[in-house]
Protein backbone atom coordinates (compact mmCIF):
# COMPACT_ATOMS: atom_id res chain seq x y z
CA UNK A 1 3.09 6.30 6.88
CA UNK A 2 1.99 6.23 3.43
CA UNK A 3 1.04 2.84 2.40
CA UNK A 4 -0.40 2.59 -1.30
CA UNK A 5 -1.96 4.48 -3.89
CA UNK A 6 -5.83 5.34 -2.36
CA UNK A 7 -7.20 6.82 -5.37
CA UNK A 8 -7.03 9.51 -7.87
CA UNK A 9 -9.50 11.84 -9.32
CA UNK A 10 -10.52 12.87 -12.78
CA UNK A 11 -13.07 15.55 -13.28
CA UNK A 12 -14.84 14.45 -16.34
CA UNK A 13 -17.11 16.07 -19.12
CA UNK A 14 -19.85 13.40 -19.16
CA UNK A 15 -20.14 11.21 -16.11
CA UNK A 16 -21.63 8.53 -17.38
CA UNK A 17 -19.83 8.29 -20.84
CA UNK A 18 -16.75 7.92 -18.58
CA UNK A 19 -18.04 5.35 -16.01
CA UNK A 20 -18.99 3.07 -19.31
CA UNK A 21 -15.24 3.73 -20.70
CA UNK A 22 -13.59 2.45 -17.28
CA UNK A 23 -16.31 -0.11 -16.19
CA UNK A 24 -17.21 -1.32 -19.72
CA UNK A 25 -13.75 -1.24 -21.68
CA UNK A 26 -11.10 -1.20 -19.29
CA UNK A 27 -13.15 -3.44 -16.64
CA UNK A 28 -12.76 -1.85 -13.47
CA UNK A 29 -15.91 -2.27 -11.55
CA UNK A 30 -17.82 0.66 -10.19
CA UNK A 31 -17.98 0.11 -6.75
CA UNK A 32 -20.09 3.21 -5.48
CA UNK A 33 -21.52 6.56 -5.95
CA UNK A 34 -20.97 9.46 -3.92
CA UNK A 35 -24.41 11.90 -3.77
CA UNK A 36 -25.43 15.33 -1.94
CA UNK A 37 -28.07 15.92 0.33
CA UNK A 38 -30.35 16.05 -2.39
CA UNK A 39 -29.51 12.42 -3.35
CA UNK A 40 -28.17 13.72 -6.56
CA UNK A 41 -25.16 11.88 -7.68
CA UNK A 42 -22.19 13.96 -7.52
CA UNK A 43 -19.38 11.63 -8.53
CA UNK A 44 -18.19 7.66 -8.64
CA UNK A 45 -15.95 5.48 -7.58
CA UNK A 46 -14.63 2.75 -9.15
CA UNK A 47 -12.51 -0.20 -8.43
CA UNK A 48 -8.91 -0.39 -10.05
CA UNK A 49 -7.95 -3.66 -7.83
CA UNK A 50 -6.19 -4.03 -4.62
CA UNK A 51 -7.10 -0.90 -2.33
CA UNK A 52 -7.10 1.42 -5.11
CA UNK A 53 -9.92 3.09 -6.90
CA UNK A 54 -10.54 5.79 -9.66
CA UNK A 55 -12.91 8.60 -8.77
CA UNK A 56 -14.84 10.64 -11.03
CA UNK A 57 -16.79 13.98 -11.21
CA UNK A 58 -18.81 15.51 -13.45
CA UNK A 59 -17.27 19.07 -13.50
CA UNK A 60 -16.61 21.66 -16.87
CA UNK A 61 -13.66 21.41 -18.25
CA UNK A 62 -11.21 23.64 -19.62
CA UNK A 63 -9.04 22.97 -22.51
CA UNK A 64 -6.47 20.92 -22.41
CA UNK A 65 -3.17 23.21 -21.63
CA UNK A 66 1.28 22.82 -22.04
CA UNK A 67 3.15 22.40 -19.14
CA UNK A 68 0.29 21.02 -16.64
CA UNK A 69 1.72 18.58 -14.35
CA UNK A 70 -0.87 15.61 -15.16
CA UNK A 71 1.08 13.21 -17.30
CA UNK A 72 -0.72 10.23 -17.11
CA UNK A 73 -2.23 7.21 -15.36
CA UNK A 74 -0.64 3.92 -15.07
CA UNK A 75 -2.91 0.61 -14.90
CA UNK A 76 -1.39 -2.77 -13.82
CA UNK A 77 -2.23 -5.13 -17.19
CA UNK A 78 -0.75 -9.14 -16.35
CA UNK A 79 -0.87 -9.79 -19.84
CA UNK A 80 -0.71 -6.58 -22.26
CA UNK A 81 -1.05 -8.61 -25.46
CA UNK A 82 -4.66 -9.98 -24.08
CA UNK A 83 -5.27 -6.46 -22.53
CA UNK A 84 -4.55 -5.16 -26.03
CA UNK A 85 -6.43 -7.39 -27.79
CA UNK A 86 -9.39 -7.06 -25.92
CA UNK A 87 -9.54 -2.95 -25.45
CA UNK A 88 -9.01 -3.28 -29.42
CA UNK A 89 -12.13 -6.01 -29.86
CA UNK A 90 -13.91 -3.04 -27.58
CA UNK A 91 -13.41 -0.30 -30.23
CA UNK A 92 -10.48 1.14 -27.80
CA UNK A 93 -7.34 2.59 -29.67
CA UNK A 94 -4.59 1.45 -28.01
CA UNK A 95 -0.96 1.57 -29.32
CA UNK A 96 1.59 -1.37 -29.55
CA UNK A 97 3.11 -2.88 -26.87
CA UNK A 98 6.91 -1.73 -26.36
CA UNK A 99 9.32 -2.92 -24.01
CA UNK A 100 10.42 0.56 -22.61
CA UNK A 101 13.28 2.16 -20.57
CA UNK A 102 12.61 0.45 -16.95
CA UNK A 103 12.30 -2.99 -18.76
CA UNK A 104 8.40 -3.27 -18.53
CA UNK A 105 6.08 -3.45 -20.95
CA UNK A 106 3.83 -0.68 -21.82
CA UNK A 107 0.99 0.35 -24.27
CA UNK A 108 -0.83 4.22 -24.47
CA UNK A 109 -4.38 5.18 -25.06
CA UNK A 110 -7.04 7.97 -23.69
CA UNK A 111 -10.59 7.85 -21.86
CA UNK A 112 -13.04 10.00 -23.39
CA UNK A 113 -12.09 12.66 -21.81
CA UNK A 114 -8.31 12.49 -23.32
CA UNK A 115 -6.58 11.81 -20.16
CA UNK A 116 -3.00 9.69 -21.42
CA UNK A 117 -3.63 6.13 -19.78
CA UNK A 118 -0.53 3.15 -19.91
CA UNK A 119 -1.20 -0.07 -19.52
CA UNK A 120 1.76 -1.22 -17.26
CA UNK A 121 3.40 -5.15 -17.18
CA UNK A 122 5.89 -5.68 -15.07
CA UNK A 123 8.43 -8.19 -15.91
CA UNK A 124 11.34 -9.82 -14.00
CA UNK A 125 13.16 -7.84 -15.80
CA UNK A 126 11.71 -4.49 -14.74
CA UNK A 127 12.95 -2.32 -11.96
CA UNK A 128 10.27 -1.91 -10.03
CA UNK A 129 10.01 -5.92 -9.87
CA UNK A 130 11.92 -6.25 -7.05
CA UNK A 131 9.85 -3.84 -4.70
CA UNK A 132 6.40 -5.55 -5.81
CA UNK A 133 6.35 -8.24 -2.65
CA UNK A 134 7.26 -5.10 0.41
């Protein structure tokens, strides 16, 4: 059965402009490269906590388009006013924090590539809270 979130995969313009965006302002570490035959590295992988990971390839990219299904990614912050502060002391836009609809606390910004990323806190409060622990 389906137990947690593995990974998930961006294709990105620039490779290394991206691993220095989620390593160096977001602070996930990179944990490993994947390379062909050739020992050319193809892509990345890097740590988002637990047993989840973000993985990256360099790949062209097409502009962005309405109506894909990609909405966004969701990172676990435990404090989003220090999370906030610091992306913001890194040169990171990141908007306000807002207490939205599920009662968690949330804040928006982009990688370089312009994929939407939230910064997640759960509260108490929040409906997912109560599922955290299974």
């Amino acid at each position: 059965m389906i137990k947690a979130l593995a990974h998930v995969c961006f294709h990105v313009a620039d490779l290394d402009n991206s691993i220095a965006f989620y390593e160096g302002k977001l602070g996930l570490r990179h944990a490993f490269d994947l390379k062909g035959d050739d020992g050319n590295r193809l892509g990345s992988y890097l740590h988002a906590g637990g047993r989840s990971f973000i993985e990256l390839f360099q790949h062209p990219l097409a502009g962005k388009a309405d109506g894909q299904s990609y909405a966004h990614l969701s990172l676990e912050a435990d404090d989003i006013e220090a999370a906030v502060a610091d992306l913001r002391a890194k040169g990171v836009e990141v908007t306000d924090p807002v207490l939205a609809i599920d009662n968690n606390w949330q804040a928006w910004l982009t990688d370089p590539d312009g994929n939407s990323i939230e910064l997640h806190c759960y509260t108490p409060d929040g409906e997912q809270f109560r599922l955290l622990d299974e």
